[in-house]
N, C-alpha and C. Protein backbone atom coordinates (compact mmCIF):
# COMPACT_ATOMS: atom_id res chain seq x y z
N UNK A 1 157.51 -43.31 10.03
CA UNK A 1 157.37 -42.85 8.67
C UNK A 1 156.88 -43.97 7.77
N UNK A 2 157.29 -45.20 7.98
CA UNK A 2 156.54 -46.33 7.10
C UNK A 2 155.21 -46.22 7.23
N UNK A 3 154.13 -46.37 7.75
CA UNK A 3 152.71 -45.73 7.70
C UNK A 3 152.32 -45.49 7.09
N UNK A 4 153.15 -43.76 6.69
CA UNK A 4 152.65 -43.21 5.62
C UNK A 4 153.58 -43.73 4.40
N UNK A 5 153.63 -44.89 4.28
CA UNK A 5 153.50 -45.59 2.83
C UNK A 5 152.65 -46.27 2.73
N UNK A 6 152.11 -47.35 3.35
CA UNK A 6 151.12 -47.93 3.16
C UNK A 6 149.71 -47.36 2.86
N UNK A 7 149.39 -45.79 3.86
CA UNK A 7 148.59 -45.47 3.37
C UNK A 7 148.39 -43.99 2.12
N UNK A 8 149.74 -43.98 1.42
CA UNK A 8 149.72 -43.68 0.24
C UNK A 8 150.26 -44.08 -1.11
N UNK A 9 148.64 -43.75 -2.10
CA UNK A 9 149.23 -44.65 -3.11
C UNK A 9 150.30 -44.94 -3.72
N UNK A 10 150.73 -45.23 -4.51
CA UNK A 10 152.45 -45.35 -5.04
C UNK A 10 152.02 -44.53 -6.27
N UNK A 11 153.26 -43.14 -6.13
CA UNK A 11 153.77 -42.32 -6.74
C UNK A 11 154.45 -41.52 -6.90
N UNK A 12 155.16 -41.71 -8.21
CA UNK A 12 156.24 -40.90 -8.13
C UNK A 12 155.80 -40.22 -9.96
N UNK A 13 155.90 -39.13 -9.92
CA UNK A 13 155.46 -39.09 -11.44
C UNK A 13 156.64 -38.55 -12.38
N UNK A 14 156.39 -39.76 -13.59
CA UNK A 14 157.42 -39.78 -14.30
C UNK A 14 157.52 -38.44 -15.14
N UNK A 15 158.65 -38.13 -14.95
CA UNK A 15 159.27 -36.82 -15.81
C UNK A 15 159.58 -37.01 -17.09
N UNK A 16 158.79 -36.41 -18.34
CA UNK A 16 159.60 -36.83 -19.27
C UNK A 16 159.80 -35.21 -20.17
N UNK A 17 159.96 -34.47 -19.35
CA UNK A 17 160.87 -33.39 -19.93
C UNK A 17 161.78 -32.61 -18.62
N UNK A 18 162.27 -31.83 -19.11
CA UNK A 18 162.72 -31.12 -17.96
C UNK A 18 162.14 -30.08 -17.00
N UNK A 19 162.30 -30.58 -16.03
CA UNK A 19 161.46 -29.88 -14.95
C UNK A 19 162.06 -28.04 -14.89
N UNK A 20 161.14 -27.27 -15.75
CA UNK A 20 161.14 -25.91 -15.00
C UNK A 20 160.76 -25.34 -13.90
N UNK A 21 161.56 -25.41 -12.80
CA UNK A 21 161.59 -24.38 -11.86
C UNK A 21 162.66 -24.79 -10.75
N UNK A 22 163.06 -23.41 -10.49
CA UNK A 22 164.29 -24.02 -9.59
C UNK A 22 164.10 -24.21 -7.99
N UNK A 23 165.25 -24.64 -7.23
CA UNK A 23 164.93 -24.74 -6.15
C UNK A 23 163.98 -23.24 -5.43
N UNK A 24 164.58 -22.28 -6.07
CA UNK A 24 164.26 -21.27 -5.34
C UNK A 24 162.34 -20.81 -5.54
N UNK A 25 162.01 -21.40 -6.43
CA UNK A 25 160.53 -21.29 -6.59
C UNK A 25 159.98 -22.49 -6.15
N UNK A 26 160.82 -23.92 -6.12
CA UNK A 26 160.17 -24.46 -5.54
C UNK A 26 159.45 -24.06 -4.19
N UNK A 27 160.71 -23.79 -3.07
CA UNK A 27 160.52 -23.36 -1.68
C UNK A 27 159.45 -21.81 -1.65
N UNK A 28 159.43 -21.01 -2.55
CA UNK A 28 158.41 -20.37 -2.36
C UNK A 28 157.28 -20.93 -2.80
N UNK A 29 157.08 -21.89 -3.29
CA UNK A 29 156.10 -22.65 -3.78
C UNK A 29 155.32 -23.07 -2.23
N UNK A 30 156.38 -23.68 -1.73
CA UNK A 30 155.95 -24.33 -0.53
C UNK A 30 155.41 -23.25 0.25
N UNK A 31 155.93 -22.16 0.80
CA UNK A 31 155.57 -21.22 1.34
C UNK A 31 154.23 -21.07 1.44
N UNK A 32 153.90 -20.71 -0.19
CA UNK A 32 152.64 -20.02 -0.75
C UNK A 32 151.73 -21.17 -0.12
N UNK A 33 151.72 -22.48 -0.58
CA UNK A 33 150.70 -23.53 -0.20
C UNK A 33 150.55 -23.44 0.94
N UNK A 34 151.74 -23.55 1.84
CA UNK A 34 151.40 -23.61 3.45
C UNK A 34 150.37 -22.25 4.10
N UNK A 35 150.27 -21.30 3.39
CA UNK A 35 149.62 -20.44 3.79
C UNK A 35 148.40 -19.94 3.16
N UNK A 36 148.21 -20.03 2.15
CA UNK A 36 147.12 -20.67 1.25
C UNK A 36 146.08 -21.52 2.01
N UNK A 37 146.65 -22.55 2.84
CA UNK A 37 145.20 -23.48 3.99
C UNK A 37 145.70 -22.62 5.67
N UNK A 38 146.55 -21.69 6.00
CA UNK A 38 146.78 -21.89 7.21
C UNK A 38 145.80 -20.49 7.10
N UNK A 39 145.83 -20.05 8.33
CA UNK A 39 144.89 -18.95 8.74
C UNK A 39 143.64 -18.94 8.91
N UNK A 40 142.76 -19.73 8.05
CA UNK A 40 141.61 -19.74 8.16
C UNK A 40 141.04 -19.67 9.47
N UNK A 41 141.60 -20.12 10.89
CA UNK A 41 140.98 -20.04 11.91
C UNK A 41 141.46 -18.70 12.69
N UNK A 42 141.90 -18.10 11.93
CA UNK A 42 142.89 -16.72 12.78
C UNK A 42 144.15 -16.77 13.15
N UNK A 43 144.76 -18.17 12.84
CA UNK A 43 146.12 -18.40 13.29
C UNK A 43 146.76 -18.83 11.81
N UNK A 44 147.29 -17.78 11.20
CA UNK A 44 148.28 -18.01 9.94
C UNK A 44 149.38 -18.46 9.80
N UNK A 45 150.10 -19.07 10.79
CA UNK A 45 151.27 -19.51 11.46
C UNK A 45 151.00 -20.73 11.71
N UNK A 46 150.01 -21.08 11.19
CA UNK A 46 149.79 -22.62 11.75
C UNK A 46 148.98 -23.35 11.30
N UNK A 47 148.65 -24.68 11.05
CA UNK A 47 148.09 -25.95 10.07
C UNK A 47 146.88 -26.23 11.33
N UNK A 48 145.27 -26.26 11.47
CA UNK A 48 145.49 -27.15 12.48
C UNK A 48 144.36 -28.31 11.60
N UNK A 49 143.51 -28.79 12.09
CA UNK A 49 143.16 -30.56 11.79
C UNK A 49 142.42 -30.49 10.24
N UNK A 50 141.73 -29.38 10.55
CA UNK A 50 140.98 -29.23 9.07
C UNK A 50 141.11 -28.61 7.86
N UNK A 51 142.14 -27.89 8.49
CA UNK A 51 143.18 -26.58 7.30
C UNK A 51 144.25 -27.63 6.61
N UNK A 52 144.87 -28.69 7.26
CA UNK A 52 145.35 -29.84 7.00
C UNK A 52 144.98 -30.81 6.03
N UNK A 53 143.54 -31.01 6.67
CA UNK A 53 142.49 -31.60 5.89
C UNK A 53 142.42 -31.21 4.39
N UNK A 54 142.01 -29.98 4.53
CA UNK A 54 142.07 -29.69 3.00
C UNK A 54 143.20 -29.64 2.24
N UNK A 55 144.39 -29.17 2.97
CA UNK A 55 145.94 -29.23 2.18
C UNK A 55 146.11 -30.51 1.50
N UNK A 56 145.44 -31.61 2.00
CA UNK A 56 145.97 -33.08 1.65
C UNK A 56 145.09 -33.46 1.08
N UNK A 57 143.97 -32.91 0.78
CA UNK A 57 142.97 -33.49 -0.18
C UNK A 57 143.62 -32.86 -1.69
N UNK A 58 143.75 -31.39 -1.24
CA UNK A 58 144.19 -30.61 -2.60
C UNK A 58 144.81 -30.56 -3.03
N UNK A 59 146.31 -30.95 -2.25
CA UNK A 59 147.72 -31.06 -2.81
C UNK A 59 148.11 -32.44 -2.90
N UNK A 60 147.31 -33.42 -2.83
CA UNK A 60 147.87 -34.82 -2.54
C UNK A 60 147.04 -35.71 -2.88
N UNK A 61 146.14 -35.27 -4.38
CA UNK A 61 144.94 -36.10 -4.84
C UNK A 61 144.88 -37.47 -5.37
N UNK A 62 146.24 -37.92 -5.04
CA UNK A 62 146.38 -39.48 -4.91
C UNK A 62 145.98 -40.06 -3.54
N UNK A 63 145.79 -39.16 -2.50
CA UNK A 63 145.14 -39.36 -1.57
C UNK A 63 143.32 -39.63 -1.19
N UNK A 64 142.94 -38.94 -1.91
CA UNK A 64 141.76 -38.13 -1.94
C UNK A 64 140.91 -39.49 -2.95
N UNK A 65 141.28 -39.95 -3.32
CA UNK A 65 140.86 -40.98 -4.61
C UNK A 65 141.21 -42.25 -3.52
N UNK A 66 141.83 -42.54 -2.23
CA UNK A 66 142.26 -43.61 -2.01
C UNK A 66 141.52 -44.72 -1.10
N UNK A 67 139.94 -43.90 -0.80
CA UNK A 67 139.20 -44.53 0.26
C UNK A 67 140.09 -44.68 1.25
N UNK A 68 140.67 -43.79 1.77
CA UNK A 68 141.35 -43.66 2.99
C UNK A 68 141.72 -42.27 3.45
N UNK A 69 140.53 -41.49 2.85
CA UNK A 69 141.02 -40.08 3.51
C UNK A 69 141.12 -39.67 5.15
N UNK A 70 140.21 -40.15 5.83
CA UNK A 70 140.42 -39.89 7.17
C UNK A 70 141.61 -40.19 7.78
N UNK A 71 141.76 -41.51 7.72
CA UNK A 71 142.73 -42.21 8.18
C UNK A 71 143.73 -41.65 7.81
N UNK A 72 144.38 -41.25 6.38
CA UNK A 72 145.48 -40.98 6.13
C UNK A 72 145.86 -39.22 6.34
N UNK A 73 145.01 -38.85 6.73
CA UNK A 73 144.74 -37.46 7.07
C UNK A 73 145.23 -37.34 8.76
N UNK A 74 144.49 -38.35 9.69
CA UNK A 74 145.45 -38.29 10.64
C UNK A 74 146.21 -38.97 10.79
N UNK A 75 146.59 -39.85 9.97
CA UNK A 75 148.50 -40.12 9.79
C UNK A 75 149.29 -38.98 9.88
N UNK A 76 149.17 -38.34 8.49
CA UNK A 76 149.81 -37.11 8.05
C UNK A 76 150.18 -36.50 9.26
N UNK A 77 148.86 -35.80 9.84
CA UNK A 77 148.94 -34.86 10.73
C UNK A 77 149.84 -35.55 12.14
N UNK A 78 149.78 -36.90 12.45
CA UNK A 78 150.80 -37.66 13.23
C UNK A 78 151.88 -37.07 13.14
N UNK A 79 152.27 -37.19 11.91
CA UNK A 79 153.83 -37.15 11.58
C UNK A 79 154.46 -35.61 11.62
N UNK A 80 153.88 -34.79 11.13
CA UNK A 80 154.13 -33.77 10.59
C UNK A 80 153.98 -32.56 11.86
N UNK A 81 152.72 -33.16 12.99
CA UNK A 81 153.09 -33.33 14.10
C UNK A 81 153.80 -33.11 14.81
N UNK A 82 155.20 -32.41 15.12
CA UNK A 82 156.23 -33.27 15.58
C UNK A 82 156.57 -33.00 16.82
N UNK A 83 155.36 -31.80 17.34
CA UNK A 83 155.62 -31.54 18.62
C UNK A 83 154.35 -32.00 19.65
N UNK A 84 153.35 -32.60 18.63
CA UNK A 84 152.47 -32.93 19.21
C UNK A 84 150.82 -32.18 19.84
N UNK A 85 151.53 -30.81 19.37
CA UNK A 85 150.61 -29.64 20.06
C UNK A 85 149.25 -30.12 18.91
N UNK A 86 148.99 -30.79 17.91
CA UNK A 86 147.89 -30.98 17.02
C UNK A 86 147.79 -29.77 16.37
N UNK A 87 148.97 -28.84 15.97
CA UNK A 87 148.85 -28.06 15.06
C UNK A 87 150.17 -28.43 14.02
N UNK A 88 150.08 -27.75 13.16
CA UNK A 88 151.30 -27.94 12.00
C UNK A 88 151.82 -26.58 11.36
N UNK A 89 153.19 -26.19 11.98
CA UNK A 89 153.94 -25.14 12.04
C UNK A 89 154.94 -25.27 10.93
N UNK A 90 154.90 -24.19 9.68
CA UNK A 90 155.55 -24.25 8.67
C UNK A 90 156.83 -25.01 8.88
N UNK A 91 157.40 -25.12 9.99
CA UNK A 91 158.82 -25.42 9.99
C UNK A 91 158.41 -27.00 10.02
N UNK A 92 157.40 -27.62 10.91
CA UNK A 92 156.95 -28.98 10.63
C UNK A 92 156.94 -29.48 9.37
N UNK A 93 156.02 -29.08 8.73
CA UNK A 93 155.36 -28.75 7.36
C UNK A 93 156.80 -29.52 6.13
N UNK A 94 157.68 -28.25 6.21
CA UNK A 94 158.45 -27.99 5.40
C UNK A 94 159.32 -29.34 5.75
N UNK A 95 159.94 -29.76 7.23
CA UNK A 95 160.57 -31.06 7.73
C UNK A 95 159.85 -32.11 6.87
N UNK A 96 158.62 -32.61 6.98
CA UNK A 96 157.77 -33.89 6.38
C UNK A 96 157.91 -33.68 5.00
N UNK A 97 157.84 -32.68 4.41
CA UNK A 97 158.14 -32.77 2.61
C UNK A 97 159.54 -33.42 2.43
N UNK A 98 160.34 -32.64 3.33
CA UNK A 98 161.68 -33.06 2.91
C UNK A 98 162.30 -34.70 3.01
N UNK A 99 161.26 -34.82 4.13
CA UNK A 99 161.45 -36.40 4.30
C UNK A 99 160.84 -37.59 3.34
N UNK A 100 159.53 -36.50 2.91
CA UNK A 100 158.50 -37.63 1.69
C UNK A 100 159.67 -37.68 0.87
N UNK A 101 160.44 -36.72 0.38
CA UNK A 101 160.91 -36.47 -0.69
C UNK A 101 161.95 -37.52 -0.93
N UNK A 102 162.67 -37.66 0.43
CA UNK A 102 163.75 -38.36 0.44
C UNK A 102 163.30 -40.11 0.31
N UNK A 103 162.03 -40.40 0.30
CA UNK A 103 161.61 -41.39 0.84
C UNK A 103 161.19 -42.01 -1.03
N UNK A 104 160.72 -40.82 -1.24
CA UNK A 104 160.47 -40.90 -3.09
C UNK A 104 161.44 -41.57 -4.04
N UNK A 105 162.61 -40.78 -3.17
CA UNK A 105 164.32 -40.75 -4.26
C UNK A 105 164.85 -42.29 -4.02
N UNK A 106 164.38 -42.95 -2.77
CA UNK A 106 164.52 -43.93 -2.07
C UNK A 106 163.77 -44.97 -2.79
N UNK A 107 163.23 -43.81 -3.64
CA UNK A 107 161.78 -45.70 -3.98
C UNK A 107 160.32 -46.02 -3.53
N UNK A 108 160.50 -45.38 -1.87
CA UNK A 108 159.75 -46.00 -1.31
C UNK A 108 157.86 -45.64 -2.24
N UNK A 109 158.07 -44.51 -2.75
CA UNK A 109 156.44 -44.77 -2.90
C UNK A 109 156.47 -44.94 -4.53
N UNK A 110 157.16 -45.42 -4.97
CA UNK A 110 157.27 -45.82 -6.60
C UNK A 110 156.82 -46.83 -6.92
């Protein structure tokens, strides 16, 4: 998981009101995105290299600005990964947020 700090920029964005929306829209939030890039190849159940590709350009445009899109594109997909098959299965998906997240609260990309 250190990796993917180095090859993303440092951010955490500062809140300065209160965040509307609750957990429960967050996670459909997530939902919606994950399926939003998946399908395109006929398999809606699943992320694979370039459906990925675009998730992390579009949802992660501190990426996309970093002269390191390839590279950090198959980082991502490394990690998130986790069975190795080179696809990315919502339940993957949803695991690696939870971990950026924790990694955020931690500091690490601040």
């Amino acid at each position: 998981m250190k990796s993917i700090l180095l090859l993303l920029p440092r951010f955490v964005p500062e809140i300065e009101a209160p965040v509307i929306m609750t957990l429960e829209k967050l996670c459909a939030t997530m939902l919606q995105t994950f399926k939003k890039y998946s399908g395109k190849d006929g398999n809606s159940g699943e992320l694979d290299q370039a459906e990925l590709c675009q998730l992390v350009k579009n949802e992660f445009p501190s990426l996309s600005g970093s002269g390191k899109d390839e590279k950090a594109v198959g980082e991502v997909m490394k990690m998130m990964d986790m069975d190795g098959d080179k696809r990315v299965t919502y339940k993957e998906f949803a695991m690696f947020l939870a971990i950026l997240s924790m990694i955020m609260e931690e500091g690490g990309l601040s």
